[in-house]
PDB file of N, CA and C in Angstrom:
ATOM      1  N   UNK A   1     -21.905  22.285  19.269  1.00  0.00           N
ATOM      2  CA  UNK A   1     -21.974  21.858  20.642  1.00  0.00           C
ATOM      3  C   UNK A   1     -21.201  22.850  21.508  1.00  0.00           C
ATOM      4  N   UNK A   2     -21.507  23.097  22.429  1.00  0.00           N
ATOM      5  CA  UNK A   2     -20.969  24.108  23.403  1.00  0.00           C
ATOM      6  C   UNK A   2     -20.635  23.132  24.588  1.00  0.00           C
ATOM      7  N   UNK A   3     -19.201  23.569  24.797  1.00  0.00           N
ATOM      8  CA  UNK A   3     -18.869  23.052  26.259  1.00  0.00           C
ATOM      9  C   UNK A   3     -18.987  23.726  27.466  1.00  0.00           C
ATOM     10  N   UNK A   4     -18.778  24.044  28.563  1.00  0.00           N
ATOM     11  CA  UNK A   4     -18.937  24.700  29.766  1.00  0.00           C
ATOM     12  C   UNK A   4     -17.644  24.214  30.328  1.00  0.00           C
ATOM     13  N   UNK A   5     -16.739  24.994  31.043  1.00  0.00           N
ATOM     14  CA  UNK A   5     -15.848  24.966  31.688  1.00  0.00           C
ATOM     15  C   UNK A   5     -16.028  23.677  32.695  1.00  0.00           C
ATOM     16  N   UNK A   6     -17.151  23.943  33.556  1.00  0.00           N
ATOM     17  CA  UNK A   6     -17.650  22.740  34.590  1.00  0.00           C
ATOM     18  C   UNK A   6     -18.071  21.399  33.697  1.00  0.00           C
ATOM     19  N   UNK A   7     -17.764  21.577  32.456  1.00  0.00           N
ATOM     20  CA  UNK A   7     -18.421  20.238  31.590  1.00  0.00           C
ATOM     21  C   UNK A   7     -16.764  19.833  31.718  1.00  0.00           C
ATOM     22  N   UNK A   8     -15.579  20.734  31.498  1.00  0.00           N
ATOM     23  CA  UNK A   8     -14.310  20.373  30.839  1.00  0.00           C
ATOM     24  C   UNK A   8     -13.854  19.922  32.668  1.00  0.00           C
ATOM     25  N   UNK A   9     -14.224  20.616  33.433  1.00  0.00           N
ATOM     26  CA  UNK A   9     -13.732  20.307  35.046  1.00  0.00           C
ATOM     27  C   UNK A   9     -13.899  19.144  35.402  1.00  0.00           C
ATOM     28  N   UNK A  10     -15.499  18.307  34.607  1.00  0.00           N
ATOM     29  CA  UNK A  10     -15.746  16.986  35.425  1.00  0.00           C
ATOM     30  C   UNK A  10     -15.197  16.181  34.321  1.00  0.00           C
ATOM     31  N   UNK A  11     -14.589  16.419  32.901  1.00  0.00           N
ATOM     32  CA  UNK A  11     -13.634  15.349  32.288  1.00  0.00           C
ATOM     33  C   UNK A  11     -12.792  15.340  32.753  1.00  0.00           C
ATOM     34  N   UNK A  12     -12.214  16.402  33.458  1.00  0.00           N
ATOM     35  CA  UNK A  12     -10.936  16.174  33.826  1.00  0.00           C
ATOM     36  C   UNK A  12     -10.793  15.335  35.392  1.00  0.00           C
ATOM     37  N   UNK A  13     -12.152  15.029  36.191  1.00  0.00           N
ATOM     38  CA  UNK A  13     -12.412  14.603  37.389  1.00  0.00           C
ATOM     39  C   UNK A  13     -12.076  15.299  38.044  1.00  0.00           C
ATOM     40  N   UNK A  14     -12.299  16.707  37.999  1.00  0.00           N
ATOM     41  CA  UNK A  14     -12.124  18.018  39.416  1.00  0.00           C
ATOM     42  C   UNK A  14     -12.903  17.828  39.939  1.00  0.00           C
ATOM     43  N   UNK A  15     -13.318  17.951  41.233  1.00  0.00           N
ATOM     44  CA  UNK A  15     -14.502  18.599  41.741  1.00  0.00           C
ATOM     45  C   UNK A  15     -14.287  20.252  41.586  1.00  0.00           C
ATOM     46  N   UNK A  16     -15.769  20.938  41.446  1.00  0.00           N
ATOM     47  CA  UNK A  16     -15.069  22.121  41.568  1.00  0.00           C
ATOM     48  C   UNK A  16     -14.676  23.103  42.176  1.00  0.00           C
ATOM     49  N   UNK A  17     -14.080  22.363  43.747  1.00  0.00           N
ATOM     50  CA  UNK A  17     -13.543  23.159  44.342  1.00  0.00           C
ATOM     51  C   UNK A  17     -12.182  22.572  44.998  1.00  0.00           C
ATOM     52  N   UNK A  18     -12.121  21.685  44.503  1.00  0.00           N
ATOM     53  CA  UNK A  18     -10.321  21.455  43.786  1.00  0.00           C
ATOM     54  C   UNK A  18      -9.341  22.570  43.931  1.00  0.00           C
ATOM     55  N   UNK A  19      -8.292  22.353  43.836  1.00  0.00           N
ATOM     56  CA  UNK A  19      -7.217  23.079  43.167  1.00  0.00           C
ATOM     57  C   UNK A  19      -6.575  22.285  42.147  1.00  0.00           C
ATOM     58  N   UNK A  20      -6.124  23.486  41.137  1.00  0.00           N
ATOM     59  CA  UNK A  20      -5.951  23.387  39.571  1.00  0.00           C
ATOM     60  C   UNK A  20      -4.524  23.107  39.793  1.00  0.00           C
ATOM     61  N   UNK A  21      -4.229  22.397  38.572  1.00  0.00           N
ATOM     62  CA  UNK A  21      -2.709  22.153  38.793  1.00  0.00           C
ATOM     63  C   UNK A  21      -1.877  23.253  37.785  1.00  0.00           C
ATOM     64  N   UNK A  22      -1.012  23.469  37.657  1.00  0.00           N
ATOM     65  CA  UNK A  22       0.055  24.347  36.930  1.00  0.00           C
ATOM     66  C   UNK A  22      -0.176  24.442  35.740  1.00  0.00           C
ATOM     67  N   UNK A  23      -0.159  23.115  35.144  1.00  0.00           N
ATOM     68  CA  UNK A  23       0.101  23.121  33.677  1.00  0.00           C
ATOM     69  C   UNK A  23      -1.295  22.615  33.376  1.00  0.00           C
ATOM     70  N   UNK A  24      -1.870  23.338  32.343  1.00  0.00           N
ATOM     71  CA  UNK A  24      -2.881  22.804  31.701  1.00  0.00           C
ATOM     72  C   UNK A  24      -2.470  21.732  30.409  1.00  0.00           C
ATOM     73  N   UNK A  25      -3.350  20.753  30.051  1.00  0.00           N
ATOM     74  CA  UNK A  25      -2.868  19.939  28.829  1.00  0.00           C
ATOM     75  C   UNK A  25      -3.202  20.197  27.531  1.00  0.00           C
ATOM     76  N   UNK A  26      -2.907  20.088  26.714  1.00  0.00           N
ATOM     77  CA  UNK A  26      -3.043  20.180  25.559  1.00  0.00           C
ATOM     78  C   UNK A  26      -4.530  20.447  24.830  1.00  0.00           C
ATOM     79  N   UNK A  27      -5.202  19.318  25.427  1.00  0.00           N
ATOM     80  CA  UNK A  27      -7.097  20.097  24.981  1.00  0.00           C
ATOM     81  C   UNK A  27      -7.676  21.153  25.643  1.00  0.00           C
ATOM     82  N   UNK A  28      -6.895  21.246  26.755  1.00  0.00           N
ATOM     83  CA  UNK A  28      -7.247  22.404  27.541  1.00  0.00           C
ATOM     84  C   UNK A  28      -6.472  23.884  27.272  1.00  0.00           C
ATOM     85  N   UNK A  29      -5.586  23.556  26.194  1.00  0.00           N
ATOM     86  CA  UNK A  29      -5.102  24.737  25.907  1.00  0.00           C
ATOM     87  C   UNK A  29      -5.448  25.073  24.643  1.00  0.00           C
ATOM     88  N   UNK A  30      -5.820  24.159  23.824  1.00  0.00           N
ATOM     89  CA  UNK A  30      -6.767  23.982  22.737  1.00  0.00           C
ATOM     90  C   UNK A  30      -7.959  24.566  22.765  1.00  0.00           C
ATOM     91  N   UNK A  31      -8.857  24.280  23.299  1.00  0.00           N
ATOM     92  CA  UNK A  31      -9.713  25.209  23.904  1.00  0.00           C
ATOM     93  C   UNK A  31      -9.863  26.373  24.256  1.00  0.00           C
ATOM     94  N   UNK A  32      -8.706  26.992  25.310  1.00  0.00           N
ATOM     95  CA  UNK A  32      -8.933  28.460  25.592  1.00  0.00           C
ATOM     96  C   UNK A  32      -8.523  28.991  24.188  1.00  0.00           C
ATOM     97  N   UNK A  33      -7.493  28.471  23.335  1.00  0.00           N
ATOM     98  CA  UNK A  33      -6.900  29.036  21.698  1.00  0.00           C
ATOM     99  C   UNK A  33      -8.135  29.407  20.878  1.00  0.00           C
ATOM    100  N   UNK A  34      -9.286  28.107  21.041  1.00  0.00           N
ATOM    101  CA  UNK A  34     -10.626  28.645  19.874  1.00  0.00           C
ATOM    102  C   UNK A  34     -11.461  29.434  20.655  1.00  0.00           C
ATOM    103  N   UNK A  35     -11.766  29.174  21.975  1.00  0.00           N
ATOM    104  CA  UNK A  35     -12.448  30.360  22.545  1.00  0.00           C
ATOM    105  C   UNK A  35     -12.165  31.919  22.142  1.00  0.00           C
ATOM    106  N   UNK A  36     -10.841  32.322  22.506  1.00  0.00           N
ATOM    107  CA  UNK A  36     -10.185  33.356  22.249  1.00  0.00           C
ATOM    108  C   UNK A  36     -10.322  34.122  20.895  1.00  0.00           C
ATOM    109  N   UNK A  37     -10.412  33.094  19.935  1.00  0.00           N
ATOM    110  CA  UNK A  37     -10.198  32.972  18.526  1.00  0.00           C
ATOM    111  C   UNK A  37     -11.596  33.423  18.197  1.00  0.00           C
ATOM    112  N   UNK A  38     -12.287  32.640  18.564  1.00  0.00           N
ATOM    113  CA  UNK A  38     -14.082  32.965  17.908  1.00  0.00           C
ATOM    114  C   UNK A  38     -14.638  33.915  18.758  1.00  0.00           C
ATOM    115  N   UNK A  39     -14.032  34.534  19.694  1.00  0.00           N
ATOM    116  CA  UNK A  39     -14.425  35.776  20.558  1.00  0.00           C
ATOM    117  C   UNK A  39     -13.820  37.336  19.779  1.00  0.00           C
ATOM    118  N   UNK A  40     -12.715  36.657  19.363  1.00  0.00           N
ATOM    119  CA  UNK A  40     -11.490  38.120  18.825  1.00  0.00           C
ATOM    120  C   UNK A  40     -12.434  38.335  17.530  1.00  0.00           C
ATOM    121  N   UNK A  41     -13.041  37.248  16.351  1.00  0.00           N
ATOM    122  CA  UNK A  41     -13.599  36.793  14.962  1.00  0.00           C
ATOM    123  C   UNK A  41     -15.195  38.126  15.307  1.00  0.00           C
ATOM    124  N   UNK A  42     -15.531  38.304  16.542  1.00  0.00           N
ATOM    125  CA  UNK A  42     -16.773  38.707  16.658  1.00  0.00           C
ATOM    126  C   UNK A  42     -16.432  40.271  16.158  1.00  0.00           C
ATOM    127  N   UNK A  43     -15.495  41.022  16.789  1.00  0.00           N
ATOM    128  CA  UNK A  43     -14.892  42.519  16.643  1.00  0.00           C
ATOM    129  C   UNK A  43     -14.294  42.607  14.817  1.00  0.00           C
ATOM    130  N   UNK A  44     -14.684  43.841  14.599  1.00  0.00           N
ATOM    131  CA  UNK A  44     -14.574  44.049  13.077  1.00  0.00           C
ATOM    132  C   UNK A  44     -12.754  43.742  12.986  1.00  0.00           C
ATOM    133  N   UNK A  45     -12.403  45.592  13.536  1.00  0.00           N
ATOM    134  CA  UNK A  45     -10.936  45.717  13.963  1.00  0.00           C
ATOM    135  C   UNK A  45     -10.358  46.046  15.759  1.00  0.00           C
ATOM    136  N   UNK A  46     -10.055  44.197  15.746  1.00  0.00           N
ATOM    137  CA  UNK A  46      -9.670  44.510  17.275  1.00  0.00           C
ATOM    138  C   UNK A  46      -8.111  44.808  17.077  1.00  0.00           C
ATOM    139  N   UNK A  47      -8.131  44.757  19.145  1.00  0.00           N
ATOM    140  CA  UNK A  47      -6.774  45.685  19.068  1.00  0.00           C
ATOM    141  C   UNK A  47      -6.026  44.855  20.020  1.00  0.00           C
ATOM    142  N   UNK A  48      -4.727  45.257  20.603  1.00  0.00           N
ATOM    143  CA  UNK A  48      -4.415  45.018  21.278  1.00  0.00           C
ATOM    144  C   UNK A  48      -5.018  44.956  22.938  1.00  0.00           C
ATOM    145  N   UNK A  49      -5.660  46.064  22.977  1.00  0.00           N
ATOM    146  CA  UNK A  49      -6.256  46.301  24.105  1.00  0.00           C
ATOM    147  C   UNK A  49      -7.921  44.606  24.063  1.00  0.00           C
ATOM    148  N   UNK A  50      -8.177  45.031  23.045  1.00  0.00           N
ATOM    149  CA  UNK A  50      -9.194  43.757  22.926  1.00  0.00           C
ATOM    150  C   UNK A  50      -9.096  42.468  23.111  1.00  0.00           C
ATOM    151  N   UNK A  51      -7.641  42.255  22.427  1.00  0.00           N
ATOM    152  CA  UNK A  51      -6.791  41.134  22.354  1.00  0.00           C
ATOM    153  C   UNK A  51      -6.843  40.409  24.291  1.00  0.00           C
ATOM    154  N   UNK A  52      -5.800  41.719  25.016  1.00  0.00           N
ATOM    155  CA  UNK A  52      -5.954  41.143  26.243  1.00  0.00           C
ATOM    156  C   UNK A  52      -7.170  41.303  27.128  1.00  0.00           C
ATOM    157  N   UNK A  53      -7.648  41.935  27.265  1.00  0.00           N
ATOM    158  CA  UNK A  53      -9.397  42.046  27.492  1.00  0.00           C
ATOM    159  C   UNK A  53     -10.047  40.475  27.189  1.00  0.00           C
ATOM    160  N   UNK A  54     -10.149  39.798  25.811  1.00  0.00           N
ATOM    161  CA  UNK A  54     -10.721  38.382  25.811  1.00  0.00           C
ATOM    162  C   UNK A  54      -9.853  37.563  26.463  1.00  0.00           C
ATOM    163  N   UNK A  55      -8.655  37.490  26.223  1.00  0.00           N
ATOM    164  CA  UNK A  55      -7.665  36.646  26.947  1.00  0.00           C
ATOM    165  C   UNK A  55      -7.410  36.168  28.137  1.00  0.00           C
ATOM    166  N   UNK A  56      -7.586  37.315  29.169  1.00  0.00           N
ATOM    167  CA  UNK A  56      -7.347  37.392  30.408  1.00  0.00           C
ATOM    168  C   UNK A  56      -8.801  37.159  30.737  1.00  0.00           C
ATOM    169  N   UNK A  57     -10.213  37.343  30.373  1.00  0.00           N
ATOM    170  CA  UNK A  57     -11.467  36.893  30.866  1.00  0.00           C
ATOM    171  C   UNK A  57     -11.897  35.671  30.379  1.00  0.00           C
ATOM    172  N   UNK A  58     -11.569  35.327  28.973  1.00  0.00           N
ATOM    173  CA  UNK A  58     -11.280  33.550  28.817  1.00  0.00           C
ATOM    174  C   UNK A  58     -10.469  32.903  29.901  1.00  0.00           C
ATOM    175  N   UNK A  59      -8.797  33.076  29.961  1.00  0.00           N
ATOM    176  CA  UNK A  59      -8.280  32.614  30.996  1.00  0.00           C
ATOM    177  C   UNK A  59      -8.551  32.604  32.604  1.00  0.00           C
ATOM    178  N   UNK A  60      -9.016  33.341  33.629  1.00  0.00           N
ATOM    179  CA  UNK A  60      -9.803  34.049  34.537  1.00  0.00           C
ATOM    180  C   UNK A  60     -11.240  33.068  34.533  1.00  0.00           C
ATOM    181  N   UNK A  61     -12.096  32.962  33.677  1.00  0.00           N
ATOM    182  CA  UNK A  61     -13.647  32.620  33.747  1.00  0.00           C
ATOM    183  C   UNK A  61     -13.124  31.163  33.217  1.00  0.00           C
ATOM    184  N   UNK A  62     -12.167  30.674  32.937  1.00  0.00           N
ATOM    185  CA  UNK A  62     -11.975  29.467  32.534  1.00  0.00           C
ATOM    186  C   UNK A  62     -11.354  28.219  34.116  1.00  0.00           C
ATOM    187  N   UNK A  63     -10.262  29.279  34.584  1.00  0.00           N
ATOM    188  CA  UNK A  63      -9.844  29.059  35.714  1.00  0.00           C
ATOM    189  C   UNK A  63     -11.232  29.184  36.935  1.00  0.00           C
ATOM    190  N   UNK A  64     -11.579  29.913  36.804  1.00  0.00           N
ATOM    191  CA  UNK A  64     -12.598  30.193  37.960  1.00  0.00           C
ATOM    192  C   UNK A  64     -13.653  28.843  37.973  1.00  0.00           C
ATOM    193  N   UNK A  65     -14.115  28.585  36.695  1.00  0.00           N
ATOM    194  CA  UNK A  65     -15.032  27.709  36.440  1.00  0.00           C
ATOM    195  C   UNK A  65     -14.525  26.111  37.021  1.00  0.00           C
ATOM    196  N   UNK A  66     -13.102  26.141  37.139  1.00  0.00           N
ATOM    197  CA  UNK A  66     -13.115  24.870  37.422  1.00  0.00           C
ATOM    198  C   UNK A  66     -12.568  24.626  38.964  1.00  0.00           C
ATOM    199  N   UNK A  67     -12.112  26.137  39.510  1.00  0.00           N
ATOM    200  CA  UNK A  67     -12.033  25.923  40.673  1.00  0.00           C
ATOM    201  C   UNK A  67     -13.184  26.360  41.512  1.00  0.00           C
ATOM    202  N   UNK A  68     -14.335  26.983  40.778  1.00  0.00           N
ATOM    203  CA  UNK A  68     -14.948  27.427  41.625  1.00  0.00           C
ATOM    204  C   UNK A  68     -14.785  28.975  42.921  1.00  0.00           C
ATOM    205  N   UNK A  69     -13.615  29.555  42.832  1.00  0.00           N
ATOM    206  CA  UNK A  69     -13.730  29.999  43.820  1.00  0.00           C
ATOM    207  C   UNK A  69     -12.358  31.230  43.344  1.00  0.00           C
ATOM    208  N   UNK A  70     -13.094  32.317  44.340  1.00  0.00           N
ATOM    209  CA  UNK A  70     -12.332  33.495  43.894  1.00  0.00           C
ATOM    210  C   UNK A  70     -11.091  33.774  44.593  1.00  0.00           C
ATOM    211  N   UNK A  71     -10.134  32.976  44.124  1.00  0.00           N
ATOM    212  CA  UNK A  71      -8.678  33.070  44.853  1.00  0.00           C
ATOM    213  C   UNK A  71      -7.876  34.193  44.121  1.00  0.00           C
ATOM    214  N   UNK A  72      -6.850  34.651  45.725  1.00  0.00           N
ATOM    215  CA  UNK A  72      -5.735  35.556  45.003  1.00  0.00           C
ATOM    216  C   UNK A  72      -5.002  35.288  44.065  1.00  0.00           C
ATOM    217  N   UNK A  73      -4.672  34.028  44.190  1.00  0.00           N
ATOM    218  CA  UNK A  73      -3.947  33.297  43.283  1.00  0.00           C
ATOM    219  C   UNK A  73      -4.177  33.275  41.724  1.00  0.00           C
ATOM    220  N   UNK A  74      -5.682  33.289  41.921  1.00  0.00           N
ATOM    221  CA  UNK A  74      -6.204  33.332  40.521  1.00  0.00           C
ATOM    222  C   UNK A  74      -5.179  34.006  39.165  1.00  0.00           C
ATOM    223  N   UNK A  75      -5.414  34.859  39.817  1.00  0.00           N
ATOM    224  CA  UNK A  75      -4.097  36.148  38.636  1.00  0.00           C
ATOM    225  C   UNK A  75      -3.213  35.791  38.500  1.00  0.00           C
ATOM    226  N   UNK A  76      -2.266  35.618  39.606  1.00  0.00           N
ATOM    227  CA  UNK A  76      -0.667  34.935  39.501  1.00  0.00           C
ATOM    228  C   UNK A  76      -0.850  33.706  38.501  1.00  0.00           C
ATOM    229  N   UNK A  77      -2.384  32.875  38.624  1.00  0.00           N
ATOM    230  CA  UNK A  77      -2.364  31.336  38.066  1.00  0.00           C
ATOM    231  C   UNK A  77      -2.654  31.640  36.461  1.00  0.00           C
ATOM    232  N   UNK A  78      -3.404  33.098  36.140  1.00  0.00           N
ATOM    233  CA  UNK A  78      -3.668  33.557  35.072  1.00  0.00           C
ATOM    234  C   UNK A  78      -2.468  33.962  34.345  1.00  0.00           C
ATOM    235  N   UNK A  79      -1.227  34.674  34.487  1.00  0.00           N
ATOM    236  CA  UNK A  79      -0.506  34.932  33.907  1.00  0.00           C
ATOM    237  C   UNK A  79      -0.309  33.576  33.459  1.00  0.00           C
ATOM    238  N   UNK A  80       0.641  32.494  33.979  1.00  0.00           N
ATOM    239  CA  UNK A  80       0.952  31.401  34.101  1.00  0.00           C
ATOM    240  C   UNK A  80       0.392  30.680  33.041  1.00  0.00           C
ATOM    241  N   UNK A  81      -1.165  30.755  32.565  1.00  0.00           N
ATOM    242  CA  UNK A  81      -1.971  30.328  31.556  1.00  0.00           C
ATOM    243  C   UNK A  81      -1.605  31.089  30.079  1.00  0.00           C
ATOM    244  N   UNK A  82      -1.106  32.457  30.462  1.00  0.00           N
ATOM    245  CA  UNK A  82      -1.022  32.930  29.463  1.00  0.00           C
ATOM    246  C   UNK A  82       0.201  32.266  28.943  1.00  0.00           C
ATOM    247  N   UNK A  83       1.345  32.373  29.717  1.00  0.00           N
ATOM    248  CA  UNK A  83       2.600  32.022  29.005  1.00  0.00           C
ATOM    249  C   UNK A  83       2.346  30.445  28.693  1.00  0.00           C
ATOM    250  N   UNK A  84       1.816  30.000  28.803  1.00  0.00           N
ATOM    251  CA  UNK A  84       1.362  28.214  28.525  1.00  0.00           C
ATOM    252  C   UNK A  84       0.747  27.900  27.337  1.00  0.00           C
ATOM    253  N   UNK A  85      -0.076  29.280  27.203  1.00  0.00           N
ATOM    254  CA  UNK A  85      -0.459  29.442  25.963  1.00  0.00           C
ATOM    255  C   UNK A  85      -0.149  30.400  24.690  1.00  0.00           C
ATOM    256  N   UNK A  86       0.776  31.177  25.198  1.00  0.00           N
ATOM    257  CA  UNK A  86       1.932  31.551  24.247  1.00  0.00           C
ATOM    258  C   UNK A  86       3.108  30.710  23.629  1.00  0.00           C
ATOM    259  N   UNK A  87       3.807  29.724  25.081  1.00  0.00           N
ATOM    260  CA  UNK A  87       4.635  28.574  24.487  1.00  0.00           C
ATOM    261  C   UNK A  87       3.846  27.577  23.064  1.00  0.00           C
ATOM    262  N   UNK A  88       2.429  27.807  23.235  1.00  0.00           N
ATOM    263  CA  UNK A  88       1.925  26.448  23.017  1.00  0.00           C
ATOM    264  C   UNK A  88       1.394  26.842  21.518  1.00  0.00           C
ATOM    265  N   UNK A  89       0.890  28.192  21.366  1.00  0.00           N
ATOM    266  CA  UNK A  89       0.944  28.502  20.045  1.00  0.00           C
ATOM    267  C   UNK A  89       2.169  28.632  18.902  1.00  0.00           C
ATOM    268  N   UNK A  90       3.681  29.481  19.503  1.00  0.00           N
ATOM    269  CA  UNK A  90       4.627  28.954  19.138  1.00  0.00           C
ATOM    270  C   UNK A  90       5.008  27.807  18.006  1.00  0.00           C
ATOM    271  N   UNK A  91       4.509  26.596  19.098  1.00  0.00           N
ATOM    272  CA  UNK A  91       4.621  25.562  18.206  1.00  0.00           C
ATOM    273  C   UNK A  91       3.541  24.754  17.383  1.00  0.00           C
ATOM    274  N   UNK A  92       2.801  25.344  17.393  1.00  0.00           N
ATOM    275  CA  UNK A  92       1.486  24.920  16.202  1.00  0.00           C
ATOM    276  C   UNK A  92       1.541  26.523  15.289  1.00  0.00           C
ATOM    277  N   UNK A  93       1.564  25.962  13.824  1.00  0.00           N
ATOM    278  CA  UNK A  93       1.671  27.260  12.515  1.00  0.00           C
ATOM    279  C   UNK A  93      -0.173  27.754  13.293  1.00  0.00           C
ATOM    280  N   UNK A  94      -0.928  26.454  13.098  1.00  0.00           N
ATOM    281  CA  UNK A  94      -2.136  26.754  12.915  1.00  0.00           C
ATOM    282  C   UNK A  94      -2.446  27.950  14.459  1.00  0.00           C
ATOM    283  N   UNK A  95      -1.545  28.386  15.604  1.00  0.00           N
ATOM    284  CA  UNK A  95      -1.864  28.998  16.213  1.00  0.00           C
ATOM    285  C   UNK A  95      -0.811  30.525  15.908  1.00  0.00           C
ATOM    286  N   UNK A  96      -0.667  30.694  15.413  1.00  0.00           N
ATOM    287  CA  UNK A  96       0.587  31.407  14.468  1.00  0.00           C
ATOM    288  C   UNK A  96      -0.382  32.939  15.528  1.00  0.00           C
ATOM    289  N   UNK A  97      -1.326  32.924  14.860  1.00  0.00           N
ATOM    290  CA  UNK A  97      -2.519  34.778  15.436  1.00  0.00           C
ATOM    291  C   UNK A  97      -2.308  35.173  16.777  1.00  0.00           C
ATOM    292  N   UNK A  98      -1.975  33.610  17.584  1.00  0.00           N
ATOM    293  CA  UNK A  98      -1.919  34.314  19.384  1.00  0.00           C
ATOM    294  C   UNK A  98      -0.318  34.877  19.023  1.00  0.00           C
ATOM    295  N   UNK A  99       0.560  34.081  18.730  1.00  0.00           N
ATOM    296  CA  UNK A  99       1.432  34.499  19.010  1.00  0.00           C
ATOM    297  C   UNK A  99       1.773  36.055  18.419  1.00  0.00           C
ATOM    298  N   UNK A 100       1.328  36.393  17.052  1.00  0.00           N
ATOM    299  CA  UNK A 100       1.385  37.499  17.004  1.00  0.00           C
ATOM    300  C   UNK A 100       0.608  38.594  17.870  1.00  0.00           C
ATOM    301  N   UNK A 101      -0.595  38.107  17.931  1.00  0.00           N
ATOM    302  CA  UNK A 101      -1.415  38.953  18.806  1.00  0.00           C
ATOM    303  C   UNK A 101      -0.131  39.180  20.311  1.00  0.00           C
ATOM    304  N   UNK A 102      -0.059  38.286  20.653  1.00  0.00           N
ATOM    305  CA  UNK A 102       0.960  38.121  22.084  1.00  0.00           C
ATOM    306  C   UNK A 102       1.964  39.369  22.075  1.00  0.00           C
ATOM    307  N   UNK A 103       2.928  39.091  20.679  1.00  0.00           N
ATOM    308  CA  UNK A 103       4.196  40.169  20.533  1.00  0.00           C
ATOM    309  C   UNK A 103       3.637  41.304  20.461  1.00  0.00           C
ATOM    310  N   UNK A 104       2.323  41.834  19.581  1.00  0.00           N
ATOM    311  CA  UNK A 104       1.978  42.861  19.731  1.00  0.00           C
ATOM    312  C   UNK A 104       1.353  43.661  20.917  1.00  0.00           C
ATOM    313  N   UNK A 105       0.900  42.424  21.877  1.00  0.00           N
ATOM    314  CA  UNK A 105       0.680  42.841  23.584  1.00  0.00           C
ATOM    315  C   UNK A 105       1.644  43.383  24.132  1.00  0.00           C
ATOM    316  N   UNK A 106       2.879  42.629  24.175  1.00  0.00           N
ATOM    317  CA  UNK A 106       4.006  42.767  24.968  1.00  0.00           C
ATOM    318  C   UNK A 106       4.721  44.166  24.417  1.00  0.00           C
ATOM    319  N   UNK A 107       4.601  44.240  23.146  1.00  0.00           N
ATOM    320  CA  UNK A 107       4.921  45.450  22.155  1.00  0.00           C
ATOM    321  C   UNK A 107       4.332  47.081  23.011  1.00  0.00           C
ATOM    322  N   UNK A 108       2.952  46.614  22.993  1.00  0.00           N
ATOM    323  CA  UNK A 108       2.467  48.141  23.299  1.00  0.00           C
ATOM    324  C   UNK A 108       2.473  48.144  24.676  1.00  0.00           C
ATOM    325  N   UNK A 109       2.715  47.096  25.681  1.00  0.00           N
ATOM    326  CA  UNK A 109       2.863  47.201  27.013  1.00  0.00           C
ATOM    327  C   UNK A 109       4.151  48.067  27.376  1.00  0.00           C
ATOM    328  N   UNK A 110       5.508  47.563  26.603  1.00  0.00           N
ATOM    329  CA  UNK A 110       6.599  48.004  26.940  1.00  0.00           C
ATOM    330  C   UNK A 110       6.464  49.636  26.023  1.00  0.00           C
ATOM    331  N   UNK A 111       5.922  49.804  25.080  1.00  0.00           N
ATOM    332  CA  UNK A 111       5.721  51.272  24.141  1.00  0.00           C
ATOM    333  C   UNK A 111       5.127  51.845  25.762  1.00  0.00           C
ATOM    334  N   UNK A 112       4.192  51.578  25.998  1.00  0.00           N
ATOM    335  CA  UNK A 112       3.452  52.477  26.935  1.00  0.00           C
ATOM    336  C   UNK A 112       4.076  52.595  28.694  1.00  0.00           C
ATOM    337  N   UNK A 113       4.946  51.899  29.013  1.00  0.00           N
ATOM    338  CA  UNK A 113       5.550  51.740  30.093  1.00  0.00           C
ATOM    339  C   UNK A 113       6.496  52.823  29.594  1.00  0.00           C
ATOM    340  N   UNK A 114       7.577  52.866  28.352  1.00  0.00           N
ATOM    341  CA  UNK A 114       8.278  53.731  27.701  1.00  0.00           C
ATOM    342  C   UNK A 114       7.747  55.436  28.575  1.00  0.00           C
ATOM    343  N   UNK A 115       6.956  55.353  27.597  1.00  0.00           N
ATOM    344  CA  UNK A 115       6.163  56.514  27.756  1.00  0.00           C
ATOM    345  C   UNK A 115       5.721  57.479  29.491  1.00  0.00           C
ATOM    346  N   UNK A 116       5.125  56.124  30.190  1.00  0.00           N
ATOM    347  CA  UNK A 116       4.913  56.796  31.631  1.00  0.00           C
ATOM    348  C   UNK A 116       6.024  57.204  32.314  1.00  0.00           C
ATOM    349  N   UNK A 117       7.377  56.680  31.841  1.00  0.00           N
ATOM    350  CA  UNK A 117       8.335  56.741  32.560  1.00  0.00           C
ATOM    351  C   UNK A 117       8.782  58.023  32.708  1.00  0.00           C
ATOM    352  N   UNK A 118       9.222  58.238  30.896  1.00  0.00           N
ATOM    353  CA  UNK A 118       8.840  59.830  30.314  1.00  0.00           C
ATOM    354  C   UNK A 118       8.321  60.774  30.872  1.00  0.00           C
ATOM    355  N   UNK A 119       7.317  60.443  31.763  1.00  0.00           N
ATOM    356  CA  UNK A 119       6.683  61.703  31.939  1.00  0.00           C
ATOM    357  C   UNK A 119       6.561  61.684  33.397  1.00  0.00           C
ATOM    358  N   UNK A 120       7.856  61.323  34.132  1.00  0.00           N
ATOM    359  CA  UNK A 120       8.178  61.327  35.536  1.00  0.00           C
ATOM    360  C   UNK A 120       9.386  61.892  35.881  1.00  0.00           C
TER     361      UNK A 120
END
């Protein structure tokens, strides 16, 4: 069965042009976790770069879908999803992959920030 974001918007009774609240709940973070998961499962050897590439367009097309509408905010509301769903893998073993995937984001973000600095 396939859900649709606008299927998960009207369980939750959004309309969809609502505004989203802060914290997403638990099935809703459940969700973006297997999305992510059976998107990353498609690539032989992904990477970091792949890693945030699905992440940020799961999170982004997930958000969008239930507000409908292309706010600035969006991004600021996207990080916000991410760390919600970094806390949230943390504490489930069974999400154990984001969180590594995560450290290894944050890993080559700060390696490569290293680097530009270097060469200023």
């Amino acid at each position: 069965m396939v859900i649709y974001t606008s299927d998960i918007a009207q369980l939750r009774g959004y309309k969809m042009t609502t505004e989203v609240s802060n914290k997403l709940d638990v099935k809703e973070l459940d969700f973006l976790l297997s999305l992510i998961s059976d998107t990353l499962h498609i690539y032989e050897y992904p990477t970091s770069a792949i890693f945030s590439a699905v992440t940020r367009c799961a999170i982004t097309g997930y958000l969008y879908g239930i507000t409908n509408a292309d706010s600035p905010d969006l991004t600021n509301h996207s990080i916000g999803v991410f760390r919600q769903l970094t806390t949230h893998a943390q504490k489930q073993p069974k999400y154990d992959w984001f969180a590594e995937w995560s450290q290894k984001l944050v890993e080559a973000v700060r390696a490569r920030k290293l680097t530009e600095d270097k060469t200023f």
